[in-house]
N, C-alpha and C. Protein backbone atom coordinates (compact mmCIF):
# COMPACT_ATOMS: atom_id res chain seq x y z
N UNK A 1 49.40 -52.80 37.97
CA UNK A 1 50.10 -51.93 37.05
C UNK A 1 51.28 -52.66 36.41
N UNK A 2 52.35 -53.51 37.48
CA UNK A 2 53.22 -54.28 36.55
C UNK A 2 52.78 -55.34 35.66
N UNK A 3 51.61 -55.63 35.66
CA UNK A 3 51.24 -56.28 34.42
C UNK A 3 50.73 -55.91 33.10
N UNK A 4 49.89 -54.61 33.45
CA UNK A 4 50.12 -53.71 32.12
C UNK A 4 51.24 -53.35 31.58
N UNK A 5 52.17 -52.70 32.38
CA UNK A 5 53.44 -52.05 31.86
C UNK A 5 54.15 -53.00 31.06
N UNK A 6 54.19 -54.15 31.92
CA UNK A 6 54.70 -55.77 31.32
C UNK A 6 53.70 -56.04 29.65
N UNK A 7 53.02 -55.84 29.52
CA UNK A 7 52.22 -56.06 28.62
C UNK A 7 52.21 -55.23 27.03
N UNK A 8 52.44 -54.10 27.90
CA UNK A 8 52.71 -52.81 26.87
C UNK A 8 54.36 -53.43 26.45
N UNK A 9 55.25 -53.51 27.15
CA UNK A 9 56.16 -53.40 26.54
C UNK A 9 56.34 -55.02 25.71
N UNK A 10 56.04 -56.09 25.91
CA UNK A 10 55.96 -57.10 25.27
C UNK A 10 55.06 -56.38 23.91
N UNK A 11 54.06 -55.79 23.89
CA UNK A 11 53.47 -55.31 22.67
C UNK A 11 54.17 -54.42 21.75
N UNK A 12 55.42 -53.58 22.54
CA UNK A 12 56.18 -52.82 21.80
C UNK A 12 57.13 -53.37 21.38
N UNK A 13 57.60 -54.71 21.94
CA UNK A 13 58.69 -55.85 21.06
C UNK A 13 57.90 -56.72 20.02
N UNK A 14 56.42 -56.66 19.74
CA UNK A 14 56.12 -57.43 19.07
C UNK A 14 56.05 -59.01 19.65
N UNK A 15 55.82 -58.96 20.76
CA UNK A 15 55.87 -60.03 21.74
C UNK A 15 54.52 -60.77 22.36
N UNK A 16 54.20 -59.46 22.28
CA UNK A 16 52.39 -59.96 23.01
C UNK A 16 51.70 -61.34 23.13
N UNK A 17 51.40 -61.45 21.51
CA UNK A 17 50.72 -63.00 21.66
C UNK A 17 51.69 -64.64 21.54
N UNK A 18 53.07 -63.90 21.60
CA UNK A 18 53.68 -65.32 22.40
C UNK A 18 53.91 -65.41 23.41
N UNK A 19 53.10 -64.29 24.84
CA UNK A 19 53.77 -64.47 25.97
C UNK A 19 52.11 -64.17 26.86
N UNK A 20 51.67 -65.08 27.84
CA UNK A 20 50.64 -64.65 28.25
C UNK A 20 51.19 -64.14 29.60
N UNK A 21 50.45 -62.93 30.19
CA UNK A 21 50.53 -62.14 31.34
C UNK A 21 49.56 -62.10 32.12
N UNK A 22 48.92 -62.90 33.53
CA UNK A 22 48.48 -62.91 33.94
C UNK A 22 48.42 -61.54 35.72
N UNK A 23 47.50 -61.40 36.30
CA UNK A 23 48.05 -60.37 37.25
C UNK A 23 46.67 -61.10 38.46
N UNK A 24 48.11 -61.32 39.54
CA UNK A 24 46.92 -62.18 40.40
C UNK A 24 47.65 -61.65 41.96
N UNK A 25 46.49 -61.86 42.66
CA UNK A 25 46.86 -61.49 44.40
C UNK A 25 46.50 -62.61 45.45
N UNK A 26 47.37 -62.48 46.61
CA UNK A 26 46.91 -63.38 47.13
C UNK A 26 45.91 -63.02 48.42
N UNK A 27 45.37 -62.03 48.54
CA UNK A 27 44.25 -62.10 49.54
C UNK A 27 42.79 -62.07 48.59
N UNK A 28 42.36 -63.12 49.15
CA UNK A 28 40.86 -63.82 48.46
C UNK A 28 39.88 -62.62 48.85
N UNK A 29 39.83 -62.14 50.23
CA UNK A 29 38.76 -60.71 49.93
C UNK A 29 39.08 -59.86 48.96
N UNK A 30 40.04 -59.37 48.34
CA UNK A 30 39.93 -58.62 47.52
C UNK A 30 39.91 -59.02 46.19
N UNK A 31 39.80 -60.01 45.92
CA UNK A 31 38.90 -60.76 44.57
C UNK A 31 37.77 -59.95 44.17
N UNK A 32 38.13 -58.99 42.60
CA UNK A 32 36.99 -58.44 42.32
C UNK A 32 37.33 -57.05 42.27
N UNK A 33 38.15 -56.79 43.51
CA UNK A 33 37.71 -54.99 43.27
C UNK A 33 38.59 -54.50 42.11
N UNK A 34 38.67 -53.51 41.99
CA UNK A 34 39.00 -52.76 40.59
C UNK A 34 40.42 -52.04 41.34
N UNK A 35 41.03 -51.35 40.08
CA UNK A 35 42.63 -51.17 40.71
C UNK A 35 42.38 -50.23 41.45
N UNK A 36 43.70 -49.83 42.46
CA UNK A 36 43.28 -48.18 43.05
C UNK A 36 42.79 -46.78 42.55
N UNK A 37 42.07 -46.23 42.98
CA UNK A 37 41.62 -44.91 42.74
C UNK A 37 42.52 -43.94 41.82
N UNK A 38 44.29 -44.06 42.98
CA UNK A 38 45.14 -43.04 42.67
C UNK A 38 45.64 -43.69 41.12
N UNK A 39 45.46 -45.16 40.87
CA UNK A 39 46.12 -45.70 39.97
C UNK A 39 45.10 -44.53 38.65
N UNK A 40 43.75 -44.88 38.70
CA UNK A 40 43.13 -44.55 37.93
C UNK A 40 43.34 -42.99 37.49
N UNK A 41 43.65 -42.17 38.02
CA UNK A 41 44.01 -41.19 38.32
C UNK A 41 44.97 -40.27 37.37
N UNK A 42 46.15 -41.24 37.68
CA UNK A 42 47.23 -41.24 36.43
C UNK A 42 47.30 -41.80 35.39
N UNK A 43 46.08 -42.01 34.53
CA UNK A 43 46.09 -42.39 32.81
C UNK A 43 46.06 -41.66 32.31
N UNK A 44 46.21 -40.43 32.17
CA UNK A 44 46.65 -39.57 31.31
C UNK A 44 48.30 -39.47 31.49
N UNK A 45 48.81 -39.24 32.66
CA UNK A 45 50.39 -39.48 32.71
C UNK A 45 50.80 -41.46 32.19
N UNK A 46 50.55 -41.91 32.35
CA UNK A 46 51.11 -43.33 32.35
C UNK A 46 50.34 -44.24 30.93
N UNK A 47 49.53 -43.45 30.28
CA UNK A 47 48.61 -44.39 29.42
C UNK A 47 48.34 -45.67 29.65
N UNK A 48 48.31 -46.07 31.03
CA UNK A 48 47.67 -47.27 30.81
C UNK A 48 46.06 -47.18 31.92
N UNK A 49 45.01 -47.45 31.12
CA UNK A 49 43.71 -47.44 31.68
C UNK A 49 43.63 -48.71 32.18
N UNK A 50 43.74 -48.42 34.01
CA UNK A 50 43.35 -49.59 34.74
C UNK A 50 41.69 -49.55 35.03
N UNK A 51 40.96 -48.64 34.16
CA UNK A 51 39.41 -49.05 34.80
C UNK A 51 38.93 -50.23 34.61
N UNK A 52 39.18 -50.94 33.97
CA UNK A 52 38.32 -51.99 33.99
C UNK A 52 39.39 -53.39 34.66
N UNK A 53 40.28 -53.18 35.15
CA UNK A 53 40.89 -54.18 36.05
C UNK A 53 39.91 -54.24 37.15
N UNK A 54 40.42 -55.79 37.43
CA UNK A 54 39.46 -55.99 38.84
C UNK A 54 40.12 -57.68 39.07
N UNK A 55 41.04 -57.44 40.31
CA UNK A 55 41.42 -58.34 41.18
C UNK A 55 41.18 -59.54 41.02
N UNK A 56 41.97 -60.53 40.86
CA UNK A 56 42.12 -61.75 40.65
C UNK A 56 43.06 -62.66 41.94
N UNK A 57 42.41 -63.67 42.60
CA UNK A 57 42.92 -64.54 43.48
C UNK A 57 43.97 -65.48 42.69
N UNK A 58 44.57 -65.50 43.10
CA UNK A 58 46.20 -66.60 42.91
C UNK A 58 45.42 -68.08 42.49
N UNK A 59 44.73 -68.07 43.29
CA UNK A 59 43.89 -69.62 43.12
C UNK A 59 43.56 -70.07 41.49
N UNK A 60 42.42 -68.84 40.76
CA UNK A 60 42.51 -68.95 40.23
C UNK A 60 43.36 -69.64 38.61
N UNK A 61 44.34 -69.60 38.74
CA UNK A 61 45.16 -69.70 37.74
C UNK A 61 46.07 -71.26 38.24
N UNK A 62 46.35 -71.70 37.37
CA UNK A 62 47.04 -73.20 37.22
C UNK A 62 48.63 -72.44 37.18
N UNK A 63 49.06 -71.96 38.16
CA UNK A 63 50.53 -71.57 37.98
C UNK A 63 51.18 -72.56 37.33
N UNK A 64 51.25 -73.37 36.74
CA UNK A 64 52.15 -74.51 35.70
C UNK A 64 52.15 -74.37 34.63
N UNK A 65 51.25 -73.35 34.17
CA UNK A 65 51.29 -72.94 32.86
C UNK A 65 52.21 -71.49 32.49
N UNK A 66 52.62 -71.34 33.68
CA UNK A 66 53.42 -70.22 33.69
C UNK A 66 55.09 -70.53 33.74
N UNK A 67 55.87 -70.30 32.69
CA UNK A 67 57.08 -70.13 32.97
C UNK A 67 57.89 -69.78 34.11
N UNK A 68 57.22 -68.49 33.70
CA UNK A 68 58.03 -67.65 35.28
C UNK A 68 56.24 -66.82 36.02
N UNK A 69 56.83 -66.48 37.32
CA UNK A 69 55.96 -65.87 38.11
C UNK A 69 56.80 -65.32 39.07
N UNK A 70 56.29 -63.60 38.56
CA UNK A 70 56.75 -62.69 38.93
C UNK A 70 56.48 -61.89 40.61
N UNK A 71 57.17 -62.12 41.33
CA UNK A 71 56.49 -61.42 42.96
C UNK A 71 56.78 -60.37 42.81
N UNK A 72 55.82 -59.68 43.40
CA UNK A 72 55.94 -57.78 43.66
C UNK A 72 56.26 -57.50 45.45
N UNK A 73 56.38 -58.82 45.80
CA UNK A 73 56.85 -58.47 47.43
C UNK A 73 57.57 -59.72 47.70
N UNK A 74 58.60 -59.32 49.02
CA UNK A 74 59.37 -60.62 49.08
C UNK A 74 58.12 -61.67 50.04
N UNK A 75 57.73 -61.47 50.65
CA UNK A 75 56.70 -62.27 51.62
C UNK A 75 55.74 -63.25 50.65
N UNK A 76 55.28 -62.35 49.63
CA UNK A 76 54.66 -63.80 48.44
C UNK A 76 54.87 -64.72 47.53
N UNK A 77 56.99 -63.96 47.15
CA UNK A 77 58.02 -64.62 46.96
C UNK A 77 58.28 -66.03 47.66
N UNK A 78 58.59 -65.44 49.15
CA UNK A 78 58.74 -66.84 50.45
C UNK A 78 57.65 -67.59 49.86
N UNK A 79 56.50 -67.50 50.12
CA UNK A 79 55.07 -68.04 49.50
C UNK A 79 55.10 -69.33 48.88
N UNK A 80 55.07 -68.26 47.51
CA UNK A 80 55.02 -69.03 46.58
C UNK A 80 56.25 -70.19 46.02
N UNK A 81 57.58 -69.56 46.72
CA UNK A 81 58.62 -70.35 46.42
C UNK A 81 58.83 -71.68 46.72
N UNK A 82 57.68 -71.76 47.93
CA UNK A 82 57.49 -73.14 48.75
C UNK A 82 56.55 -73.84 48.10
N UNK A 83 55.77 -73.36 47.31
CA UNK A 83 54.47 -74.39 46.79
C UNK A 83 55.14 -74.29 45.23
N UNK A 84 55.78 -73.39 44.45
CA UNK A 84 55.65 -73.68 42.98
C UNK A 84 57.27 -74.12 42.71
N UNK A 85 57.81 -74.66 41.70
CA UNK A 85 59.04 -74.75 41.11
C UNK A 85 59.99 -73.23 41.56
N UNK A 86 60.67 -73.90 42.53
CA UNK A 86 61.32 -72.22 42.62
C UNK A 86 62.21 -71.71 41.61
N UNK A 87 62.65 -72.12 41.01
CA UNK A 87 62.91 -71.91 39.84
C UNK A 87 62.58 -70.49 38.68
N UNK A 88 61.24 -70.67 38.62
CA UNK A 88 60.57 -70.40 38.23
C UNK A 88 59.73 -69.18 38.68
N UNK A 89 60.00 -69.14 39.82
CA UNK A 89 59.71 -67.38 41.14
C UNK A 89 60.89 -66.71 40.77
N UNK A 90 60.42 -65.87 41.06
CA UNK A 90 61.49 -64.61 40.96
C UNK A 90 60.64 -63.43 41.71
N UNK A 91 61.60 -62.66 41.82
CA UNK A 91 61.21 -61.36 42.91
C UNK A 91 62.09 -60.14 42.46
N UNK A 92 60.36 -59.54 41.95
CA UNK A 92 60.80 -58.05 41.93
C UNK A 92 60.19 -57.12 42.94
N UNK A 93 60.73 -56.59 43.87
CA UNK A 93 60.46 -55.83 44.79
C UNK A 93 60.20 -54.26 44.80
N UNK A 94 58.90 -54.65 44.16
CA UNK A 94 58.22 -52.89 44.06
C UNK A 94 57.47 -52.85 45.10
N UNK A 95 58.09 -51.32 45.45
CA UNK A 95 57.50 -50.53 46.69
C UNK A 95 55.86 -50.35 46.69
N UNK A 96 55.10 -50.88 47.55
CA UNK A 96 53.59 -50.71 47.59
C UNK A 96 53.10 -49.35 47.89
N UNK A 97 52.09 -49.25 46.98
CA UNK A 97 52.33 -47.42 46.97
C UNK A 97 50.53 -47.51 47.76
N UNK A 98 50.05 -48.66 48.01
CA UNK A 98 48.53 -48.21 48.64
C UNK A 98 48.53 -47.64 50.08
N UNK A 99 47.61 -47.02 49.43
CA UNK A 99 46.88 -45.20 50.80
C UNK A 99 48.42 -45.03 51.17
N UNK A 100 49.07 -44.19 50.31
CA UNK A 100 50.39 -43.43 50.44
C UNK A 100 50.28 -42.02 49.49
N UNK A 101 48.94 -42.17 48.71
CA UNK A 101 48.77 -40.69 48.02
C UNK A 101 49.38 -41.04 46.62
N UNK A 102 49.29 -40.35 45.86
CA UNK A 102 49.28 -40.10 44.12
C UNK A 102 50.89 -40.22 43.94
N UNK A 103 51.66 -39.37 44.93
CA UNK A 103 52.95 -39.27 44.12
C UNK A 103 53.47 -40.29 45.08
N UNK A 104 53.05 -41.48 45.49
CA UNK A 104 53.40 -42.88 45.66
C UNK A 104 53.46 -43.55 44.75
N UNK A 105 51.91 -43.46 43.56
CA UNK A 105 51.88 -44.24 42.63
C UNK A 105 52.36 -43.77 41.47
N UNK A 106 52.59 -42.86 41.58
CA UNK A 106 53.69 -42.33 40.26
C UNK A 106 55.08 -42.45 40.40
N UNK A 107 55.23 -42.59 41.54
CA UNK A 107 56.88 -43.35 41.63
C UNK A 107 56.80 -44.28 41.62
N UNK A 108 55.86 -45.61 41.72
CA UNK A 108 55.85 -46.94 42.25
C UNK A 108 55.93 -47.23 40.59
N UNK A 109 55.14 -46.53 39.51
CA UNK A 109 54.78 -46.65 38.08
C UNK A 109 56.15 -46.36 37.11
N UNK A 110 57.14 -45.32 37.78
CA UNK A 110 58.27 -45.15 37.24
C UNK A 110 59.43 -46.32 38.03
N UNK A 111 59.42 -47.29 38.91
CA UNK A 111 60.06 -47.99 39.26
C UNK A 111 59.72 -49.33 38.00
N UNK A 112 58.63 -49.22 38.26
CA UNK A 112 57.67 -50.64 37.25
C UNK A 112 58.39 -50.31 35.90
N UNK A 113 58.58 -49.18 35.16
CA UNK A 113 59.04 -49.29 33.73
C UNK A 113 60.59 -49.18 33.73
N UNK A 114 60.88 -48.58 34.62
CA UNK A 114 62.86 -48.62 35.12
C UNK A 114 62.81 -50.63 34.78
N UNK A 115 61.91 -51.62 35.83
CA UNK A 115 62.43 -52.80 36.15
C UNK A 115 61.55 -53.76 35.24
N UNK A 116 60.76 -53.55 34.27
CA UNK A 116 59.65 -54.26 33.25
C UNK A 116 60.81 -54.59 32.37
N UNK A 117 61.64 -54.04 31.75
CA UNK A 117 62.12 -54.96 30.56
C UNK A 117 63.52 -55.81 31.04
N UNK A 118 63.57 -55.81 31.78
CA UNK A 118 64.62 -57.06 32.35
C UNK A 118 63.69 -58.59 32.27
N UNK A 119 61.97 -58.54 32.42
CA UNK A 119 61.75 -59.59 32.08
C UNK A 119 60.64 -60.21 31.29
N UNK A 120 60.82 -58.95 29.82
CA UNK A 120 61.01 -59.31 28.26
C UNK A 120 61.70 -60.50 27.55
């Protein structure tokens, strides 16, 4: 979701195609699956349609082509801070709203647009 929200609002600065947004995880089993249920749930409140997301491994991607790379937990922060330019990590610490129910992810979605344009 913070990469849509991130995305939308780069599109509402007119930003979009000078900034690429990638959205990646680091457990390799879940490579593939599609976003949460509850996420899907709330596109009519949140307009953003996660159906056709589907999980992407960290591996994937040449992190060097990335400016910055954004953590959604401090533990992949530690992580990644050790293998990439730390510099270049940063940590935003949104609350994980999985199997916590709907009005998890509707607060986790109003934290994401409160903390998305600080890194516009």
């Amino acid at each position: 979701m913070f990469a849509a929200v991130l995305r939308r609002e780069l599109t509402n600065q007119d930003r979009r195609h000078s900034t690429i947004v990638a959205s990646a995880g680091m457990e390799k089993a879940a490579e593939g699956q599609p976003a949460a249920a509850d996420w899907t749930t709330l596109v009519d409140e949140t307009k953003v349609d996660l159906s056709v997301h589907r999980s992407r491994h960290i591996s994937n991607y040449d992190l060097g082509q990335f400016d910055k790379i954004i953590c959604l937990d401090a533990a992949v922060h530690a992580q990644l801070s050790k293998s990439a330019d730390s510099e270049r990590v940063v940590l935003c610490d949104i609350p994980n709203p999985w199997q916590q129910g709907t009005q998890a992810y509707r607060d986790c979605y109003k934290t994401i647009c409160k903390l998305v344009p600080q890194y516009c």
